[in-house]
PDB file of N, CA and C in Angstrom:
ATOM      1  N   UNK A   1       2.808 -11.056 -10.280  1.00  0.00           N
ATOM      2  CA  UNK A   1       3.199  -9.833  -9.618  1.00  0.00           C
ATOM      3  C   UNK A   1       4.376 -10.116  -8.694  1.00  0.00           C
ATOM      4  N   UNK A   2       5.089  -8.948  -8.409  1.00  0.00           N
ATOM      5  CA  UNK A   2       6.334  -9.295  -7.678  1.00  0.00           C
ATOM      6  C   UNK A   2       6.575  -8.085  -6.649  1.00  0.00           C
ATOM      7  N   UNK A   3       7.206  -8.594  -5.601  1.00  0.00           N
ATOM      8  CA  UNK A   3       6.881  -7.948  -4.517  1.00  0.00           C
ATOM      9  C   UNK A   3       8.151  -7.468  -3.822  1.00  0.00           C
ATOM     10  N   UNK A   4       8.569  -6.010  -3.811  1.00  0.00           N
ATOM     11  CA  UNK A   4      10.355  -5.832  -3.209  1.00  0.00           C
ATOM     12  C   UNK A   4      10.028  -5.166  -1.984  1.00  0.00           C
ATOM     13  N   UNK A   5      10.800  -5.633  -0.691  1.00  0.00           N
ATOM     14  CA  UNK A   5      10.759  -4.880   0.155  1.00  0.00           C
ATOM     15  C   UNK A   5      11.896  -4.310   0.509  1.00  0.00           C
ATOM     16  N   UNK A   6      11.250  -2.963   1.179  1.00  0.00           N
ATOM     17  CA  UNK A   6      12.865  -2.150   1.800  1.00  0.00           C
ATOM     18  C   UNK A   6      12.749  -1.919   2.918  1.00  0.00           C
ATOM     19  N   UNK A   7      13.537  -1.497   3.714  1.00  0.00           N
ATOM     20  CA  UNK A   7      13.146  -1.141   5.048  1.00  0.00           C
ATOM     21  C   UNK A   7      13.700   0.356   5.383  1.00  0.00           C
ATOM     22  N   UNK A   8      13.291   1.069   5.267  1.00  0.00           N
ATOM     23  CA  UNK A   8      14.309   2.771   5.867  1.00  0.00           C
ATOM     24  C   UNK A   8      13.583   3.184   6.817  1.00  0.00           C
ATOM     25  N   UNK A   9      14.296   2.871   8.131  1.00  0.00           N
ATOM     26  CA  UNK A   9      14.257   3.185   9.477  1.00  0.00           C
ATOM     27  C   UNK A   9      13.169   2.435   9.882  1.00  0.00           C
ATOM     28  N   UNK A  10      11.780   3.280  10.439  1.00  0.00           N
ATOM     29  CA  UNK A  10      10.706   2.219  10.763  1.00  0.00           C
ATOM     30  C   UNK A  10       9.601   2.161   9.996  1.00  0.00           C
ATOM     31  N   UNK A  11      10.225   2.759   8.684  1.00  0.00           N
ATOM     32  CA  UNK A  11       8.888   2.202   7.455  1.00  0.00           C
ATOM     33  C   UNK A  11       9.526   1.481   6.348  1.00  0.00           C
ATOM     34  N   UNK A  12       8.473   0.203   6.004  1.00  0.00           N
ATOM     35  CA  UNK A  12       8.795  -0.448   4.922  1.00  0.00           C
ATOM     36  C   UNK A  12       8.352   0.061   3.532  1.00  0.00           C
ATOM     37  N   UNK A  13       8.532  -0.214   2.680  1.00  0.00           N
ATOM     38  CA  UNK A  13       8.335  -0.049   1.570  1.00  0.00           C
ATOM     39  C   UNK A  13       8.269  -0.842   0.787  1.00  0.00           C
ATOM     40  N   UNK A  14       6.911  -1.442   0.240  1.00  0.00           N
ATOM     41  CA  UNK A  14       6.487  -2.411  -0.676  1.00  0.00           C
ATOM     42  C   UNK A  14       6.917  -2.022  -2.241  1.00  0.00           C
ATOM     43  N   UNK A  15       7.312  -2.458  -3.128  1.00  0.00           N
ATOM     44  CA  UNK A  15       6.774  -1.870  -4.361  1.00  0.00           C
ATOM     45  C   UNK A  15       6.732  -3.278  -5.168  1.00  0.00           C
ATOM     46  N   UNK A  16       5.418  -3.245  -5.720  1.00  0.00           N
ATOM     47  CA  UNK A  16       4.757  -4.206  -6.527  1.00  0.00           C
ATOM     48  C   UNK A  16       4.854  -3.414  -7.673  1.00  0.00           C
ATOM     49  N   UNK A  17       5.151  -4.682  -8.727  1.00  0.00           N
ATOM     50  CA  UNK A  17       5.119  -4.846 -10.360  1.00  0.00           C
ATOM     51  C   UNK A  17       4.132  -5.751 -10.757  1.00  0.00           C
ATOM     52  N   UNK A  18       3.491  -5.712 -11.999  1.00  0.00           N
ATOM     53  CA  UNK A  18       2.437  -6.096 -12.569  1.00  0.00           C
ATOM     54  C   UNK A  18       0.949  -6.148 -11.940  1.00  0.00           C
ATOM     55  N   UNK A  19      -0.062  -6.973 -11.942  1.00  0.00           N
ATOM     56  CA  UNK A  19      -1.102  -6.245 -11.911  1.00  0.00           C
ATOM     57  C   UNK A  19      -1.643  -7.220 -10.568  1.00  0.00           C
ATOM     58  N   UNK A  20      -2.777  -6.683  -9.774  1.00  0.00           N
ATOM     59  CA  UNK A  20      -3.031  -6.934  -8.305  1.00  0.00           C
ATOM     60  C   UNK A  20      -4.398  -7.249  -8.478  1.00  0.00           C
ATOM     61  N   UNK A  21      -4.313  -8.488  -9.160  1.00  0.00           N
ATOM     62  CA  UNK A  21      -5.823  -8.800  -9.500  1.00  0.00           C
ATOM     63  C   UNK A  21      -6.211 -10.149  -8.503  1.00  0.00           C
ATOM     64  N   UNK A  22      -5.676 -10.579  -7.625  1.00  0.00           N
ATOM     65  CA  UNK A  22      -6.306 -11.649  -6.771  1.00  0.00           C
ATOM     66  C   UNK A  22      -5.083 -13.072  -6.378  1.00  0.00           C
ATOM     67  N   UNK A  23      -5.580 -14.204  -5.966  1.00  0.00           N
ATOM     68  CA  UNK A  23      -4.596 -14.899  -5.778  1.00  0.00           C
ATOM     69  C   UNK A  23      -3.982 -15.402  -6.806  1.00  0.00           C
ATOM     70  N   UNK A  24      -2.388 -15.924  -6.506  1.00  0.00           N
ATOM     71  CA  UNK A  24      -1.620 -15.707  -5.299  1.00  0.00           C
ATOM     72  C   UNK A  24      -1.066 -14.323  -4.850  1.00  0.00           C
ATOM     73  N   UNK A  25      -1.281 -13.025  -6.050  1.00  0.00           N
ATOM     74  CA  UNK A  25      -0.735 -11.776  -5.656  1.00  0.00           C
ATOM     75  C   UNK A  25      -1.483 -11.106  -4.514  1.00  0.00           C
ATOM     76  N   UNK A  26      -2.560 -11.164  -3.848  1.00  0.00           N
ATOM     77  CA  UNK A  26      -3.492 -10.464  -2.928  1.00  0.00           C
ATOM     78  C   UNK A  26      -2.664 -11.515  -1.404  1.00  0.00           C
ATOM     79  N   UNK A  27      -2.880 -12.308  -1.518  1.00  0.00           N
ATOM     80  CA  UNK A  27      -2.646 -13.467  -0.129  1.00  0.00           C
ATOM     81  C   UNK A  27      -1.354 -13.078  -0.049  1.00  0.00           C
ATOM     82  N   UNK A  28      -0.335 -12.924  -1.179  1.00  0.00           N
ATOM     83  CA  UNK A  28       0.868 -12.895  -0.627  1.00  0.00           C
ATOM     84  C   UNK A  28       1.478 -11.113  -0.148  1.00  0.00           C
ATOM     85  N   UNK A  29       0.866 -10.158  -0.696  1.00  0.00           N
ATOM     86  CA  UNK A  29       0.552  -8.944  -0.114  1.00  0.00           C
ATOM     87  C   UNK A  29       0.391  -8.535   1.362  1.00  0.00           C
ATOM     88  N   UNK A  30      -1.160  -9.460   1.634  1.00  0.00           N
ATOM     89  CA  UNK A  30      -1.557  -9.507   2.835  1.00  0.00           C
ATOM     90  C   UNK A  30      -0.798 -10.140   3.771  1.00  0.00           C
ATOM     91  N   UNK A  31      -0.069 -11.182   3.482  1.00  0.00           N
ATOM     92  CA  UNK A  31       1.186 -11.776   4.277  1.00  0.00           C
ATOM     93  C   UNK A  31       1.868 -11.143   4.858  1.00  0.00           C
ATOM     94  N   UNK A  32       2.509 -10.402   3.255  1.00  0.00           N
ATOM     95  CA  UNK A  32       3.804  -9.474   3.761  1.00  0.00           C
ATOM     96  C   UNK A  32       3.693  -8.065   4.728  1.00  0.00           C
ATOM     97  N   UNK A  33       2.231  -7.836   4.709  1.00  0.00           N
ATOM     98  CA  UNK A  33       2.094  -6.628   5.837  1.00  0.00           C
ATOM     99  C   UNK A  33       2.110  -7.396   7.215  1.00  0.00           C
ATOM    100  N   UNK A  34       1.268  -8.622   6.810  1.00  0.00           N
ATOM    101  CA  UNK A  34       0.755  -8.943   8.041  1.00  0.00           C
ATOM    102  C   UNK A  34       2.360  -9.299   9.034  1.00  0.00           C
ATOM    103  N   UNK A  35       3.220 -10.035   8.416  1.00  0.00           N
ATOM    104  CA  UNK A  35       4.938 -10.327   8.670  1.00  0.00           C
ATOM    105  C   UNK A  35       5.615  -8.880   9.076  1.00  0.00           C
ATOM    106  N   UNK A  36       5.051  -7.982   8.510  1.00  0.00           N
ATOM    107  CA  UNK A  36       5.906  -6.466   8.858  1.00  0.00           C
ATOM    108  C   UNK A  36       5.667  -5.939  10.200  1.00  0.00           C
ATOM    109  N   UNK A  37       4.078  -6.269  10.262  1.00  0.00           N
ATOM    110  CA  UNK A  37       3.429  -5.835  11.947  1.00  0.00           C
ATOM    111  C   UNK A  37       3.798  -6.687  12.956  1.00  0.00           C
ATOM    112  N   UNK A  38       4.027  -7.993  12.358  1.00  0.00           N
ATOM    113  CA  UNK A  38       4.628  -8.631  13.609  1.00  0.00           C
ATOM    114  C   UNK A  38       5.665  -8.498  13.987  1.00  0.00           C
ATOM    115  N   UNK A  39       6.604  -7.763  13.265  1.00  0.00           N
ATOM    116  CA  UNK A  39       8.167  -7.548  13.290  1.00  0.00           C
ATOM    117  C   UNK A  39       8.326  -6.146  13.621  1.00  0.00           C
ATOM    118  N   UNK A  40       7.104  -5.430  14.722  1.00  0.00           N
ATOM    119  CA  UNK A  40       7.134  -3.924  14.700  1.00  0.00           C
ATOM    120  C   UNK A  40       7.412  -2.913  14.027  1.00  0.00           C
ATOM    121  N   UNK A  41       6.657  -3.774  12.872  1.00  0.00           N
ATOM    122  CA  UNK A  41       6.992  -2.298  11.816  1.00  0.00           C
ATOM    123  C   UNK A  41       5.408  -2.006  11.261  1.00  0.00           C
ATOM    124  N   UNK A  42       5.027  -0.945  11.530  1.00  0.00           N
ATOM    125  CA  UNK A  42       3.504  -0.628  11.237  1.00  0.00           C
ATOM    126  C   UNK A  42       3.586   0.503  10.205  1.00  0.00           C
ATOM    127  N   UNK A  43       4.733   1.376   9.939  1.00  0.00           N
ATOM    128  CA  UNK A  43       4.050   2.186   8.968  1.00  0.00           C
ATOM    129  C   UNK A  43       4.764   1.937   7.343  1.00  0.00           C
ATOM    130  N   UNK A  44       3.821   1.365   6.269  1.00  0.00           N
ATOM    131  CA  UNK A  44       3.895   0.780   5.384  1.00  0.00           C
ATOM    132  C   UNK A  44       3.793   1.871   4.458  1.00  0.00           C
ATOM    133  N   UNK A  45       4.639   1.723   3.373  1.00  0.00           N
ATOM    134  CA  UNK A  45       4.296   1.989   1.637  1.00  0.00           C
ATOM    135  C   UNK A  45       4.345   1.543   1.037  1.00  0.00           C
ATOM    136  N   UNK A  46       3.035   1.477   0.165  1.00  0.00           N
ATOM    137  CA  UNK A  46       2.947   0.424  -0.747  1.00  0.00           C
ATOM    138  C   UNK A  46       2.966   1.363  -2.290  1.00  0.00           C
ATOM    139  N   UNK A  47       4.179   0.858  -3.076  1.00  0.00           N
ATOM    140  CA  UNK A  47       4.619   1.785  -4.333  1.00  0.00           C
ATOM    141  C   UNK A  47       3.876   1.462  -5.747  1.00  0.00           C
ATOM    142  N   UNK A  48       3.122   1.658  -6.044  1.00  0.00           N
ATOM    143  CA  UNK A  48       1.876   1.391  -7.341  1.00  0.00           C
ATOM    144  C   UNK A  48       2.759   1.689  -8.620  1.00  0.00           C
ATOM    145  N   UNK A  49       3.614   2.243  -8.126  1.00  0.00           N
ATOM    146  CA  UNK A  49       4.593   3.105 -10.003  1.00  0.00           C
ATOM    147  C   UNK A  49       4.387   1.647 -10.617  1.00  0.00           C
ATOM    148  N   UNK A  50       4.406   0.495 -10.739  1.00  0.00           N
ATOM    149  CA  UNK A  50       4.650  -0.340 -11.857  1.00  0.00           C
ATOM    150  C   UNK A  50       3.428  -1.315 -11.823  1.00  0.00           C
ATOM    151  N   UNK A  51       2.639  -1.383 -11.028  1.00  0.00           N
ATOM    152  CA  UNK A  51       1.154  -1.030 -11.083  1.00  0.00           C
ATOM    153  C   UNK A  51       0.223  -0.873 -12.634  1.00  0.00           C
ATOM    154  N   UNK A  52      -0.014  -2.088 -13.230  1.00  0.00           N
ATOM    155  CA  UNK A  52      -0.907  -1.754 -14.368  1.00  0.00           C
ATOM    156  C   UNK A  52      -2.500  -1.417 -14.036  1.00  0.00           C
ATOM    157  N   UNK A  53      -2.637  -2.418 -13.488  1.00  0.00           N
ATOM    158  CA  UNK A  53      -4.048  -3.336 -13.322  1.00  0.00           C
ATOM    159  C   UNK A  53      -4.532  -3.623 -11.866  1.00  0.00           C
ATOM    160  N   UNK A  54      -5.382  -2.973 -11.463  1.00  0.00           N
ATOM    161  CA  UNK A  54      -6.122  -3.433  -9.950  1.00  0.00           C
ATOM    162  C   UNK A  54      -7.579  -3.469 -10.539  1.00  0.00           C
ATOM    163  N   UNK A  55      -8.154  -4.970  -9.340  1.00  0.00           N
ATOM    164  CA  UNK A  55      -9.028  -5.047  -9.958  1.00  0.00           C
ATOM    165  C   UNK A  55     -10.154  -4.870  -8.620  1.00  0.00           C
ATOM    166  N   UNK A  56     -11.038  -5.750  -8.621  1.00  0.00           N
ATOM    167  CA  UNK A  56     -12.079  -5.621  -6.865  1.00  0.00           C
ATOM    168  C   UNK A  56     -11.256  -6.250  -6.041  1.00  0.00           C
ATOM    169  N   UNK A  57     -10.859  -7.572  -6.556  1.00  0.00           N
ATOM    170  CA  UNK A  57      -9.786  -8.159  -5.627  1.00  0.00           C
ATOM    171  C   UNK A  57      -8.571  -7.384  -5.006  1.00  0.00           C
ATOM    172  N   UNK A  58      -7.983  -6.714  -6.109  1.00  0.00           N
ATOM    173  CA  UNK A  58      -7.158  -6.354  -5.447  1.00  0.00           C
ATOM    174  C   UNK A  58      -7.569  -4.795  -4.694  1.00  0.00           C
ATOM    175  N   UNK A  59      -8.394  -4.236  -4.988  1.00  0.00           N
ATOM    176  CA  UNK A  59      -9.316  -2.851  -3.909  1.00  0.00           C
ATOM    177  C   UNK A  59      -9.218  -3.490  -2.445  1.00  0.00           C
ATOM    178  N   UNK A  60      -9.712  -4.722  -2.462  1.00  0.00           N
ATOM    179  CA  UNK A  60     -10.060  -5.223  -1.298  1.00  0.00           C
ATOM    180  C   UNK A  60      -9.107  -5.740  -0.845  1.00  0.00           C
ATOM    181  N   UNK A  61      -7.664  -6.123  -1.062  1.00  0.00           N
ATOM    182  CA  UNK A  61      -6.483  -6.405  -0.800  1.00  0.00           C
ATOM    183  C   UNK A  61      -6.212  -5.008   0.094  1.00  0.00           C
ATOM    184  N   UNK A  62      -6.371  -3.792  -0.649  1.00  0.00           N
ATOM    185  CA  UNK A  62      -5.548  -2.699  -0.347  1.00  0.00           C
ATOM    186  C   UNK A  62      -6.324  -2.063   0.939  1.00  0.00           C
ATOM    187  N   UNK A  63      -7.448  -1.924   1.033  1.00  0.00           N
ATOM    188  CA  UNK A  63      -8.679  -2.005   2.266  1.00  0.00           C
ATOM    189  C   UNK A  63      -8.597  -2.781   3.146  1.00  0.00           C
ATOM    190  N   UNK A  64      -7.919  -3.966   3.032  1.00  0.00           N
ATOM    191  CA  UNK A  64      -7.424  -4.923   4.208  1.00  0.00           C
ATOM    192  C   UNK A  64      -6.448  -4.851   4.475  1.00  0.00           C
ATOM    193  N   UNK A  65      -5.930  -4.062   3.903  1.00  0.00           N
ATOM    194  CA  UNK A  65      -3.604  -3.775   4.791  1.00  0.00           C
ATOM    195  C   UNK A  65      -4.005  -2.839   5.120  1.00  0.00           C
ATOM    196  N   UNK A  66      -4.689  -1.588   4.685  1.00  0.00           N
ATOM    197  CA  UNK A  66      -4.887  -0.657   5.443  1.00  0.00           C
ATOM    198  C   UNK A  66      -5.636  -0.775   6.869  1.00  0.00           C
ATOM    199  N   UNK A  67      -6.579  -1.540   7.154  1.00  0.00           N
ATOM    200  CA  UNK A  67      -7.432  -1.829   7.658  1.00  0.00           C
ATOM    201  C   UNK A  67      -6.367  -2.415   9.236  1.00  0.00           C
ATOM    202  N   UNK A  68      -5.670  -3.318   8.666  1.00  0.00           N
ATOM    203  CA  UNK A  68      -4.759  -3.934   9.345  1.00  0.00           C
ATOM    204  C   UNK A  68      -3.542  -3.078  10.435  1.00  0.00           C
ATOM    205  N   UNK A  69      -3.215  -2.171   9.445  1.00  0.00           N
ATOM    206  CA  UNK A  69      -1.895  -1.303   9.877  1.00  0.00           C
ATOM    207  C   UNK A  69      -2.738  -0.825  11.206  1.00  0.00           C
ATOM    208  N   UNK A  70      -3.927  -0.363  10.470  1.00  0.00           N
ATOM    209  CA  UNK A  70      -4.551   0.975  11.366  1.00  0.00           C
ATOM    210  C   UNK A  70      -5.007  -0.188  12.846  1.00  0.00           C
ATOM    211  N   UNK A  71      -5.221  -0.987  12.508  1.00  0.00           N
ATOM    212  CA  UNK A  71      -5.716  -2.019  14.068  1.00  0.00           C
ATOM    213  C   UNK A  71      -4.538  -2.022  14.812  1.00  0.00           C
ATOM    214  N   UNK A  72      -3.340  -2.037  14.236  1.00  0.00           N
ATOM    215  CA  UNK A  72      -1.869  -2.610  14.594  1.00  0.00           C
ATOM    216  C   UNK A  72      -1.582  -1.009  15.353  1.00  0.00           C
ATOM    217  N   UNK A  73      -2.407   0.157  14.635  1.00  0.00           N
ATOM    218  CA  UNK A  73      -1.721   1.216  15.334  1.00  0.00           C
ATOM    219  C   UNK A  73      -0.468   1.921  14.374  1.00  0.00           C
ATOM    220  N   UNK A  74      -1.232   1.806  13.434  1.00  0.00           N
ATOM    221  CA  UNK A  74       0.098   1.773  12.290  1.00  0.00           C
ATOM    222  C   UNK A  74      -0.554   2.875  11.304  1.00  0.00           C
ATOM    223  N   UNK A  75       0.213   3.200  10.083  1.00  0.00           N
ATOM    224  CA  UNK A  75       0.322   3.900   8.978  1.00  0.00           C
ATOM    225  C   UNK A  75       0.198   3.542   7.637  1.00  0.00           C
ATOM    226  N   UNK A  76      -0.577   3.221   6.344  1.00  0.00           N
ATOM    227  CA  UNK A  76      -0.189   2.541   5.580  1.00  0.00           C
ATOM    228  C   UNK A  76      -0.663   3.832   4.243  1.00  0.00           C
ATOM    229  N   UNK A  77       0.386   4.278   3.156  1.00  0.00           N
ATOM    230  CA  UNK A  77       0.380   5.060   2.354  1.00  0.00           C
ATOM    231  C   UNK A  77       0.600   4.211   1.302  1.00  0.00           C
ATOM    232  N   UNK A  78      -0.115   5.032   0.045  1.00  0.00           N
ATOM    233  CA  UNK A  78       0.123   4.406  -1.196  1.00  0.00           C
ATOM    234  C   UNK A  78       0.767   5.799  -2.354  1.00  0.00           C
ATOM    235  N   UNK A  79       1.538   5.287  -2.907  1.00  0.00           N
ATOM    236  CA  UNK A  79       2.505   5.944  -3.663  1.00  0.00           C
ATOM    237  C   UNK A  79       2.817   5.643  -5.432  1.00  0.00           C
ATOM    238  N   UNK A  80       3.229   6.873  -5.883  1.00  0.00           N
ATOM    239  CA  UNK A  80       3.174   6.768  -7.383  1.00  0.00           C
ATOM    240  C   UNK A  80       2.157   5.615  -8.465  1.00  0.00           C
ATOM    241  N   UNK A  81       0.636   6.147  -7.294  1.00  0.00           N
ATOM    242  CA  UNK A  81      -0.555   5.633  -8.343  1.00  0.00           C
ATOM    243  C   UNK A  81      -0.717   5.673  -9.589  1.00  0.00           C
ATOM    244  N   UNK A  82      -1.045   5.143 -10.356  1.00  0.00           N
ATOM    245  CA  UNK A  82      -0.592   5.481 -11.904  1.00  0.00           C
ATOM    246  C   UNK A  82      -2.293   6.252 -12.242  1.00  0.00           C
ATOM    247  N   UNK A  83      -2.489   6.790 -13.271  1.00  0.00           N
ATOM    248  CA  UNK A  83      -3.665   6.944 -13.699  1.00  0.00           C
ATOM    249  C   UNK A  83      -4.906   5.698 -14.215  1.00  0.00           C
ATOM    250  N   UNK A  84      -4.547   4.725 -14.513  1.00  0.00           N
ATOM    251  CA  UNK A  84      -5.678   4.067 -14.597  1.00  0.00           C
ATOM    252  C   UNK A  84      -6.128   3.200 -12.915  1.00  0.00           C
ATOM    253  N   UNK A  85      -4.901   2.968 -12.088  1.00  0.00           N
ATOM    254  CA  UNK A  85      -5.079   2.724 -10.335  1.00  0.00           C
ATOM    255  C   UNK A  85      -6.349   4.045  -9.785  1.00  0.00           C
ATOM    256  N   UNK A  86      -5.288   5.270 -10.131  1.00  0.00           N
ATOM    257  CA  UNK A  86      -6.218   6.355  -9.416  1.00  0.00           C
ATOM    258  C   UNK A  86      -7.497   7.012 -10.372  1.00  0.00           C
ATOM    259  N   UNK A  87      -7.796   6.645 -11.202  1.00  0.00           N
ATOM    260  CA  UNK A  87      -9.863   6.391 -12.266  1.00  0.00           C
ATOM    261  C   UNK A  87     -10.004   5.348 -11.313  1.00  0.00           C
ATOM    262  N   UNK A  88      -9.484   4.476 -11.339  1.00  0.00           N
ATOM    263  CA  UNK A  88     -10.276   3.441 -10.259  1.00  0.00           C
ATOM    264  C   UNK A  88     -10.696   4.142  -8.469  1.00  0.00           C
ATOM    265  N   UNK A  89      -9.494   4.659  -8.249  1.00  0.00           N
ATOM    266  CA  UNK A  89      -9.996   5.393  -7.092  1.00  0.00           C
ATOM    267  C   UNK A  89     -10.696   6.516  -6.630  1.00  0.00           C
ATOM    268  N   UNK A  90     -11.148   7.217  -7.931  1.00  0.00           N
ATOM    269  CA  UNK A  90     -11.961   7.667  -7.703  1.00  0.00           C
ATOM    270  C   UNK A  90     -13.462   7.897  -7.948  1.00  0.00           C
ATOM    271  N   UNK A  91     -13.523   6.812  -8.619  1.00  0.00           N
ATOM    272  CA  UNK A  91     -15.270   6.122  -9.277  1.00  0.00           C
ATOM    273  C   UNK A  91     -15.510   5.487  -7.873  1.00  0.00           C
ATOM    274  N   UNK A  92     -14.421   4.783  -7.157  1.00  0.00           N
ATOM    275  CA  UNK A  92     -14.692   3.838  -5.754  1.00  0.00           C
ATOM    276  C   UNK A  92     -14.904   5.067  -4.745  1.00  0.00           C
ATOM    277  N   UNK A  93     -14.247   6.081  -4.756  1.00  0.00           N
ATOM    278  CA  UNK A  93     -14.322   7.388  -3.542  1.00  0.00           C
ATOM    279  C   UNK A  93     -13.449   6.845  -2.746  1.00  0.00           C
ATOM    280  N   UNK A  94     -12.431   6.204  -3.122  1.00  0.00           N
ATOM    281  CA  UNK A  94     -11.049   5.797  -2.342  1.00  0.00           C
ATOM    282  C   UNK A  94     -10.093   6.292  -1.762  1.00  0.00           C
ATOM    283  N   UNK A  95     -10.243   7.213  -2.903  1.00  0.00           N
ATOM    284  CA  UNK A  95      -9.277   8.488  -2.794  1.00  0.00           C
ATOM    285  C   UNK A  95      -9.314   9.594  -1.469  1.00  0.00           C
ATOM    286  N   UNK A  96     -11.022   9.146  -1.108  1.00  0.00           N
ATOM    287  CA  UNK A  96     -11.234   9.698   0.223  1.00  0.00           C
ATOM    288  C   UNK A  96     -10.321   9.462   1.875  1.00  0.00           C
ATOM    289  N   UNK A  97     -10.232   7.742   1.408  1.00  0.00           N
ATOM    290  CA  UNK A  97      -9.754   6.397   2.249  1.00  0.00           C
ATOM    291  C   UNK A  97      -8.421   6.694   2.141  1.00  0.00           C
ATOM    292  N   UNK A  98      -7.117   6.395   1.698  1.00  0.00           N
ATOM    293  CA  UNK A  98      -6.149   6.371   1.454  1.00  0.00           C
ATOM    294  C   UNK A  98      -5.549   7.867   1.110  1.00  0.00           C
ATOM    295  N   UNK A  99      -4.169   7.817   1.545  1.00  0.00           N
ATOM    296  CA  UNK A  99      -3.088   8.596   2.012  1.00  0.00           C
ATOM    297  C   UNK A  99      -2.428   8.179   0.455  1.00  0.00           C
ATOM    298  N   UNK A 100      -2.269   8.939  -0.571  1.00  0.00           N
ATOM    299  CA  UNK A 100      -1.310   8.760  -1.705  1.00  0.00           C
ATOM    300  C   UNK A 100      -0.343  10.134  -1.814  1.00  0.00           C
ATOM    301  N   UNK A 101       0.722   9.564  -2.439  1.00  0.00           N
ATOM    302  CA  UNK A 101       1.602  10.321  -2.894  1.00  0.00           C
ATOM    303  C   UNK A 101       2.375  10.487  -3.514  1.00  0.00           C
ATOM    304  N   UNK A 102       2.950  11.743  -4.886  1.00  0.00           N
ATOM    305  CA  UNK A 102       3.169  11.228  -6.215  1.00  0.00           C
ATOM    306  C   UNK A 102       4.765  10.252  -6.303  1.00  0.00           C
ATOM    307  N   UNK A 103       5.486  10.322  -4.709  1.00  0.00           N
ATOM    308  CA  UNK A 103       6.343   9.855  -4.887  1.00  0.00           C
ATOM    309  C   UNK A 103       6.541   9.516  -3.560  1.00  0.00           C
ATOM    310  N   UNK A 104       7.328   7.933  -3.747  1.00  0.00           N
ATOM    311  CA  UNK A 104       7.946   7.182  -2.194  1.00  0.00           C
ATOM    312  C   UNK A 104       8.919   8.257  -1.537  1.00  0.00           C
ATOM    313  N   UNK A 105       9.666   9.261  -2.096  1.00  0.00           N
ATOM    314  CA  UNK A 105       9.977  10.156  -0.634  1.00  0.00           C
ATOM    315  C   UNK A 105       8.860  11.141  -0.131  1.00  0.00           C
ATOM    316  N   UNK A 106       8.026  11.880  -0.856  1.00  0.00           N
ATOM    317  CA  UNK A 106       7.535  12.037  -0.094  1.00  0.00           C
ATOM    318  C   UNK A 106       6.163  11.507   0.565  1.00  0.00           C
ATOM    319  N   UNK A 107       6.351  10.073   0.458  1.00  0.00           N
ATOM    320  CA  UNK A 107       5.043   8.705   1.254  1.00  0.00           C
ATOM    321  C   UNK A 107       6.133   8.992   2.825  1.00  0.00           C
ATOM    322  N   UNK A 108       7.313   8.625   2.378  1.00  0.00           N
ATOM    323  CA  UNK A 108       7.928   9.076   3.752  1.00  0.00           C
ATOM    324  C   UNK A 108       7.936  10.204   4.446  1.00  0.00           C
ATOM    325  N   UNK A 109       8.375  10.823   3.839  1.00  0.00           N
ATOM    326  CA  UNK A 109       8.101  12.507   4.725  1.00  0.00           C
ATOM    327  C   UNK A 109       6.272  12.254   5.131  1.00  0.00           C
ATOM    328  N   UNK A 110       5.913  12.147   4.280  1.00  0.00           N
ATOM    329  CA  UNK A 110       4.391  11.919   4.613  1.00  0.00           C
ATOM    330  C   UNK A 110       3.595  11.086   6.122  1.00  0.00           C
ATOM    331  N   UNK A 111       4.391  10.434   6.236  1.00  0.00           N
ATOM    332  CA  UNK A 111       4.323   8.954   7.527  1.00  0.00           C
ATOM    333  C   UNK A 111       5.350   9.683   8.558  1.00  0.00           C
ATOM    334  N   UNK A 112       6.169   9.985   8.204  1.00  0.00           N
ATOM    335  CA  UNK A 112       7.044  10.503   8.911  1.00  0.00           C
ATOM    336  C   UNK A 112       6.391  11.947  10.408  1.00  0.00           C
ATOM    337  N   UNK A 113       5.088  12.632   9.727  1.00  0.00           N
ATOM    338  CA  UNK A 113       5.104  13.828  10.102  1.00  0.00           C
ATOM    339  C   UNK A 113       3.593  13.692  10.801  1.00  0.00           C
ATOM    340  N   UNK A 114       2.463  12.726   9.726  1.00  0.00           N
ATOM    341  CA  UNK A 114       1.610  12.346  10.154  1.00  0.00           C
ATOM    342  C   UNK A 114       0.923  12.022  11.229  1.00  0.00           C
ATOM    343  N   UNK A 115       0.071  12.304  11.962  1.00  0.00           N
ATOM    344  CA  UNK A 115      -0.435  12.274  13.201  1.00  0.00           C
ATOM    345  C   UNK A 115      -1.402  10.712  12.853  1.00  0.00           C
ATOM    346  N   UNK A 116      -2.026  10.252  13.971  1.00  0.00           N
ATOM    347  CA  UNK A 116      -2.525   9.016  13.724  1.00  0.00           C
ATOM    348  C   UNK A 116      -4.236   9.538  13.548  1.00  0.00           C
TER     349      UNK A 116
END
């Protein structure tokens, strides 16, 4: 899996390719949020469009950046879920948990307007 970051203004933007099934793709995920909060940047998107495959490992990857942002005081949205990501999220009731949206502008407008 491969991991691009962007930065526009004070949200980053993750977008991962291929599939988020455990280490080294989960540890190095969790890194890169954890590196974003220390660098005062708390409100995250993480872009699923190229996103095949999540598995428990990686559920629990995505439950721990979120988990994280929100301790930090932060924001963390997930964006252009694909359909077999979001069947997974909603057999889990995830969908309850997480902030998605069908597209990274509006994950921004989304973070952007959002109350905590």
């Amino acid at each position: 899996m491969a991991i691009k970051e962007k930065i526009e203004g004070d949200i980053a933007i993750l977008t991962l390719k291929g599939d988020l099934v455990g280490d080294p793709e989960t540890t190095e995920l969790k890194e890169k949020v954890g590196s974003l909060i220390s660098d005062e940047i708390r409100k995250v998107i993480i872009d699923l469009g190229k996103v095949r495959y999540v598995n428990s490992t990686g559920l629990g990857t995505l439950i721990s950046t979120l988990g994280k942002t929100r301790d930090a005081g932060g924001k963390l949205a997930l964006a252009r879920v694909g359909d077999n990501v979001q069947n997974l999220f909603v057999i889990t009731q995830l969908v309850k948990v997480f902030d998605t949206y069908e597209t990274v502008d509006r994950a921004i407008a989304g973070l952007k307007t959002k109350k905590k």
